[in-house]
N, C-alpha and C. Protein backbone atom coordinates (compact mmCIF):
# COMPACT_ATOMS: atom_id res chain seq x y z
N UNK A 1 -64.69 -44.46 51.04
CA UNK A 1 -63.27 -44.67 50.81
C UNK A 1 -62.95 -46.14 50.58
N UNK A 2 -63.85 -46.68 51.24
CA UNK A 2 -63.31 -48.37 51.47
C UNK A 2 -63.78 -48.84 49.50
N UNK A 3 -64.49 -48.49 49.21
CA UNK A 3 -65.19 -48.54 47.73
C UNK A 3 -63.42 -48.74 47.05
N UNK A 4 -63.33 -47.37 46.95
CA UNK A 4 -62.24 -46.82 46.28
C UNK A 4 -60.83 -47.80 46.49
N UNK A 5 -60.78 -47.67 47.98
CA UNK A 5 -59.86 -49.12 47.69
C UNK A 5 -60.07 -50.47 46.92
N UNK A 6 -60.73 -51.04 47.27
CA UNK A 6 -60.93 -52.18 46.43
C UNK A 6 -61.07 -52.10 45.34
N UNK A 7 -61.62 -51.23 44.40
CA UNK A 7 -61.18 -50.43 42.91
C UNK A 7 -59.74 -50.73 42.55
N UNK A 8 -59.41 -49.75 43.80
CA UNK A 8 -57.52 -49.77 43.31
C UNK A 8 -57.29 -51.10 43.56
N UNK A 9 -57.74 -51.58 44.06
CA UNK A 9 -56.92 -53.18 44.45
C UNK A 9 -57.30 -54.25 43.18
N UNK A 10 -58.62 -54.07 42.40
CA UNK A 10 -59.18 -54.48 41.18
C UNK A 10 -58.16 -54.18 40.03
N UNK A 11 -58.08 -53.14 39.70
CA UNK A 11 -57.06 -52.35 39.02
C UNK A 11 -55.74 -52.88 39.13
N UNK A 12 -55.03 -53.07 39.79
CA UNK A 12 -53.62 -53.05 40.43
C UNK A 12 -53.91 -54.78 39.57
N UNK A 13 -54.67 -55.56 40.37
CA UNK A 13 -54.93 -57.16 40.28
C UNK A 13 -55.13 -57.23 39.04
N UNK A 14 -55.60 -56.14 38.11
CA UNK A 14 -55.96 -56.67 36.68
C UNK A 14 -54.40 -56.58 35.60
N UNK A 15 -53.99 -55.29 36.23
CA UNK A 15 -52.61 -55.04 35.29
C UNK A 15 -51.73 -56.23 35.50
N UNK A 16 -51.27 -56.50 36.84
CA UNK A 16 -50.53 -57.58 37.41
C UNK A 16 -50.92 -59.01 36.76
N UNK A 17 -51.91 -59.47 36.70
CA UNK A 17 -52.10 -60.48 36.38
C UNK A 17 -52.59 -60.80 34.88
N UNK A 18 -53.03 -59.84 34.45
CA UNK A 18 -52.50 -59.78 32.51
C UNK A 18 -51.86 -59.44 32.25
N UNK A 19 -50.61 -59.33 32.81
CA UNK A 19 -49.27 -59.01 32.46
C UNK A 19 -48.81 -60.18 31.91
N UNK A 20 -49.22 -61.17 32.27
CA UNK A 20 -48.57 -63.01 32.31
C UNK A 20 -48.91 -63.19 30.57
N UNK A 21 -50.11 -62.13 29.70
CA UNK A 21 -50.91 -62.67 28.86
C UNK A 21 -50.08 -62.69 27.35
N UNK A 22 -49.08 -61.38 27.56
CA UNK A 22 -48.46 -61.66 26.34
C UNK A 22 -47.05 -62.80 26.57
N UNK A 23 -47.01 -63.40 27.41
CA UNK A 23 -46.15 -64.54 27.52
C UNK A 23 -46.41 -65.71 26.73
N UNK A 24 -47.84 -65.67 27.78
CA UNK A 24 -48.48 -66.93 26.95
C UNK A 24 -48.86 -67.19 25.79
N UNK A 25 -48.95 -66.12 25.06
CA UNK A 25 -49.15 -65.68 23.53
C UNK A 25 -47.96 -66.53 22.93
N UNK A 26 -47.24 -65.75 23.59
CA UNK A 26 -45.66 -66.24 22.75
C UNK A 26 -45.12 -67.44 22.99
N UNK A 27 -45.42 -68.46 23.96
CA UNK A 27 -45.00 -69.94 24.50
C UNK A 27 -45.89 -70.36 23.78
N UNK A 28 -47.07 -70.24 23.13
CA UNK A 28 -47.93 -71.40 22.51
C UNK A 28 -47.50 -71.97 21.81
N UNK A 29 -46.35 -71.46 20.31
CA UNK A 29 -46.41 -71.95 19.40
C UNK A 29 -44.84 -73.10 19.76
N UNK A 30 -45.41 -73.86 19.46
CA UNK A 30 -43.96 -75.04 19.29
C UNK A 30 -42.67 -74.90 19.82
N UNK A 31 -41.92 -74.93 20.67
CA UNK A 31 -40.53 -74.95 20.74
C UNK A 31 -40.30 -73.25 21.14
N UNK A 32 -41.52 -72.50 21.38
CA UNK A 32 -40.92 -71.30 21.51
C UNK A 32 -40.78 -71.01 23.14
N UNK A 33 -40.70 -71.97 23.95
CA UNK A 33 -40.12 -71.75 25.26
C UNK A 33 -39.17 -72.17 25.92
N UNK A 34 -37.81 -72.14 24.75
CA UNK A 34 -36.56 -72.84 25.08
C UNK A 34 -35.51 -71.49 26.12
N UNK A 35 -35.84 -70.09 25.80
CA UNK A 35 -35.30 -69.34 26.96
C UNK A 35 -35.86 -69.09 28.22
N UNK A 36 -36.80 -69.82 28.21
CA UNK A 36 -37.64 -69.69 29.67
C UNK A 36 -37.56 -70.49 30.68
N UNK A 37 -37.02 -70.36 31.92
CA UNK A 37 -36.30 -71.12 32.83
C UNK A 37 -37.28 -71.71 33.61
N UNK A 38 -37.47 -73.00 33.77
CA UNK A 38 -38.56 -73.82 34.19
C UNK A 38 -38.90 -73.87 35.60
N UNK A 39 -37.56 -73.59 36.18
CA UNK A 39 -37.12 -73.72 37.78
C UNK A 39 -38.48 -72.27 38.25
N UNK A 40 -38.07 -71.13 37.42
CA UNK A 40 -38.71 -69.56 37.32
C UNK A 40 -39.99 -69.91 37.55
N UNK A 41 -40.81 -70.56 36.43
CA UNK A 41 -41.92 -71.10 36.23
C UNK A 41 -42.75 -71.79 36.94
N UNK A 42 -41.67 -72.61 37.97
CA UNK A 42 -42.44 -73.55 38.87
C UNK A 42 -42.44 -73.04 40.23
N UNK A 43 -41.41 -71.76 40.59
CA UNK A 43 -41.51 -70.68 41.39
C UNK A 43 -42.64 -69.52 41.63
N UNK A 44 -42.57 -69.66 40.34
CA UNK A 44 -43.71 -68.38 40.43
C UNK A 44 -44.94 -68.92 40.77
N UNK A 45 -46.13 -70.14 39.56
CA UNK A 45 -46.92 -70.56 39.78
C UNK A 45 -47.15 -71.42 41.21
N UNK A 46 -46.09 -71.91 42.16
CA UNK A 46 -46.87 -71.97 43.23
C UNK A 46 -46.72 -71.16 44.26
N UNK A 47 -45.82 -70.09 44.20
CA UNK A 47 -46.12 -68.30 44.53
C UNK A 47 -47.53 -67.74 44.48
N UNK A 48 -48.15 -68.10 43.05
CA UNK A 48 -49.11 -67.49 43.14
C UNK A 48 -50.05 -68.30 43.56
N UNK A 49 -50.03 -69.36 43.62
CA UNK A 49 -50.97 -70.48 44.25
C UNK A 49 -51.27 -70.13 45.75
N UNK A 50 -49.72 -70.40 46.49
CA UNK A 50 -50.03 -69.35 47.89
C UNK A 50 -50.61 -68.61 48.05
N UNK A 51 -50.72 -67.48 47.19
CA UNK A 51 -51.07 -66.32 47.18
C UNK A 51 -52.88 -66.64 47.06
N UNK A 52 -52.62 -67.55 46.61
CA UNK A 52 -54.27 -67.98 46.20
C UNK A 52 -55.14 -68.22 47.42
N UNK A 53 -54.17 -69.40 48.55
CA UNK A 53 -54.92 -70.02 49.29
C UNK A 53 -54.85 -68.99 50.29
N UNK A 54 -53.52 -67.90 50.61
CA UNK A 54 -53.45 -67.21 51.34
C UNK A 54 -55.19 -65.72 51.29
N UNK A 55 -55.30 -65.50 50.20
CA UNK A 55 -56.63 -64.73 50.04
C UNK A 55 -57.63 -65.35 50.27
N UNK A 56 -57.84 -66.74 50.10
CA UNK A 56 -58.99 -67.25 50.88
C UNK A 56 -59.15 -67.28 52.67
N UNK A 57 -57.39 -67.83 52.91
CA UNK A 57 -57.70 -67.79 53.92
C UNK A 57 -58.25 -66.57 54.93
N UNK A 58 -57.75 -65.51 54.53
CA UNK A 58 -58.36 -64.05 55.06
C UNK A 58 -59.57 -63.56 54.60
N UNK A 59 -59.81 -64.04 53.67
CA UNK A 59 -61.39 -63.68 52.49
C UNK A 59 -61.50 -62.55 51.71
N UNK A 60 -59.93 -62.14 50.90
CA UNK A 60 -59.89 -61.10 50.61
C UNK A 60 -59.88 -61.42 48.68
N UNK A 61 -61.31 -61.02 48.07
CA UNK A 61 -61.17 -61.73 46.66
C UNK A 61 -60.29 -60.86 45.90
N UNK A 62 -60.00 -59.93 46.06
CA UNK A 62 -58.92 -59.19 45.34
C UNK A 62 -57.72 -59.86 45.24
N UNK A 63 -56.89 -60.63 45.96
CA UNK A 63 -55.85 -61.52 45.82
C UNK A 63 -56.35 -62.65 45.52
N UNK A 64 -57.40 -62.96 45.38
CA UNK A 64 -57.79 -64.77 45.29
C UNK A 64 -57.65 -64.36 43.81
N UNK A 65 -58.22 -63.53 43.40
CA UNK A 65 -58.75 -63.34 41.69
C UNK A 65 -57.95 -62.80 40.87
N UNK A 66 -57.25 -61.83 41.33
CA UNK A 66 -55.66 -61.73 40.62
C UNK A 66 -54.83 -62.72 40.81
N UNK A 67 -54.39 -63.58 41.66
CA UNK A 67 -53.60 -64.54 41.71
C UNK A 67 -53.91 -66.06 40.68
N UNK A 68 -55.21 -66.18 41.17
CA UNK A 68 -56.08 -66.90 40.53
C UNK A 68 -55.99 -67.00 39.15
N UNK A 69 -55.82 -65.72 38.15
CA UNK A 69 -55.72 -65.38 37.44
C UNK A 69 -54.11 -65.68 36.63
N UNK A 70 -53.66 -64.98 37.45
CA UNK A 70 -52.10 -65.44 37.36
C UNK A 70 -51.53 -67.06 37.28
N UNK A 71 -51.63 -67.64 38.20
CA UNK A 71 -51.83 -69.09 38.44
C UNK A 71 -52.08 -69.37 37.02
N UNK A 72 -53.17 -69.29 36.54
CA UNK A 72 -53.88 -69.82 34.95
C UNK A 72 -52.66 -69.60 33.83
N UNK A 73 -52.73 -68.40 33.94
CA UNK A 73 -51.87 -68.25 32.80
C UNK A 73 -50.16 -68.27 32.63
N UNK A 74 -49.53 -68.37 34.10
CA UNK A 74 -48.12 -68.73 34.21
C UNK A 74 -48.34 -70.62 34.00
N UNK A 75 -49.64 -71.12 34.66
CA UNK A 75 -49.72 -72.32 34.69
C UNK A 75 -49.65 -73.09 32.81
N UNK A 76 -50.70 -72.37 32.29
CA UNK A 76 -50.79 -72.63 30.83
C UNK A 76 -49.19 -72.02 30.39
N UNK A 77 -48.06 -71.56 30.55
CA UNK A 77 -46.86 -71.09 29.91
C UNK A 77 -46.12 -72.70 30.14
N UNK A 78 -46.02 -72.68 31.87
CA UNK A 78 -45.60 -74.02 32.06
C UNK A 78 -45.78 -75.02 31.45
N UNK A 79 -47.01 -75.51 30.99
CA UNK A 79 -47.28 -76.50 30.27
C UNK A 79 -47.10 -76.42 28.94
N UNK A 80 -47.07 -74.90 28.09
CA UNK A 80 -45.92 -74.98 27.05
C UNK A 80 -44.73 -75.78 27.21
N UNK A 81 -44.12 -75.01 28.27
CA UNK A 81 -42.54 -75.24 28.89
C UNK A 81 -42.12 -76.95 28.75
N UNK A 82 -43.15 -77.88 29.76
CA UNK A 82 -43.27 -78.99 29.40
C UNK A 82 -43.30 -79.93 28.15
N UNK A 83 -44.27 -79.32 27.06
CA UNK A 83 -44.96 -79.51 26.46
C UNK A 83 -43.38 -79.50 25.16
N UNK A 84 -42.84 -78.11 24.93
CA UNK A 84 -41.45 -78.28 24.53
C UNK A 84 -40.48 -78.88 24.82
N UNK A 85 -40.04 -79.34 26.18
CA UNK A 85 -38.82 -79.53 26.83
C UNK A 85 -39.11 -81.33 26.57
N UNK A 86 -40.11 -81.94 26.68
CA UNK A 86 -39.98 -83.47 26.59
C UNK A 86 -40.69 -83.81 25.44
N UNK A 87 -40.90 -82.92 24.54
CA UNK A 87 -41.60 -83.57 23.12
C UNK A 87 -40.39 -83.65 22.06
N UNK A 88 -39.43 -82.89 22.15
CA UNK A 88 -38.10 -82.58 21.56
C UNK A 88 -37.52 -83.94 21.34
């Protein structure tokens, strides 16, 4: 049973955290992250950062590696976000 959980917890961690992927698709190109609220952005990514150090601290890689994951790619949106907001 314990198998099977961590499956689901793999699963769950993979949808959740490529969810972030068609964002980042769409923030790459130039100026295209002027409706995206930065405050949101800098909420979430160190949300999931917590979330990061919080799975280490228990040793549970299912949250280190979905979060982990997450982190990357809300992190790479942000730096669109940046990347638009002071190149303008």
């Amino acid at each position: 049973m314990s198998n099977f959980v961590t499956a689901l917890g793999f699963a769950a961690a993979a949808l959740t955290s490529l969810s972030y992927l068609p964002q980042a698709r769409k923030a790459f190109p130039r100026g295209a992250t002027k409706d995206l609220s930065l405050w949101m952005l800098l909420a979430l990514v160190s949300g999931l950062g917590l979330w990061v150090i919080y799975g280490i601290a228990i040793g549970n890689s299912v949250i280190v590696l979905a979060n982990a994951v997450g982190v990357a790619l809300v992190g790479f949106v942000l730096g669109c976000k940046c990347r638009d907001r002071w190149s303008a």
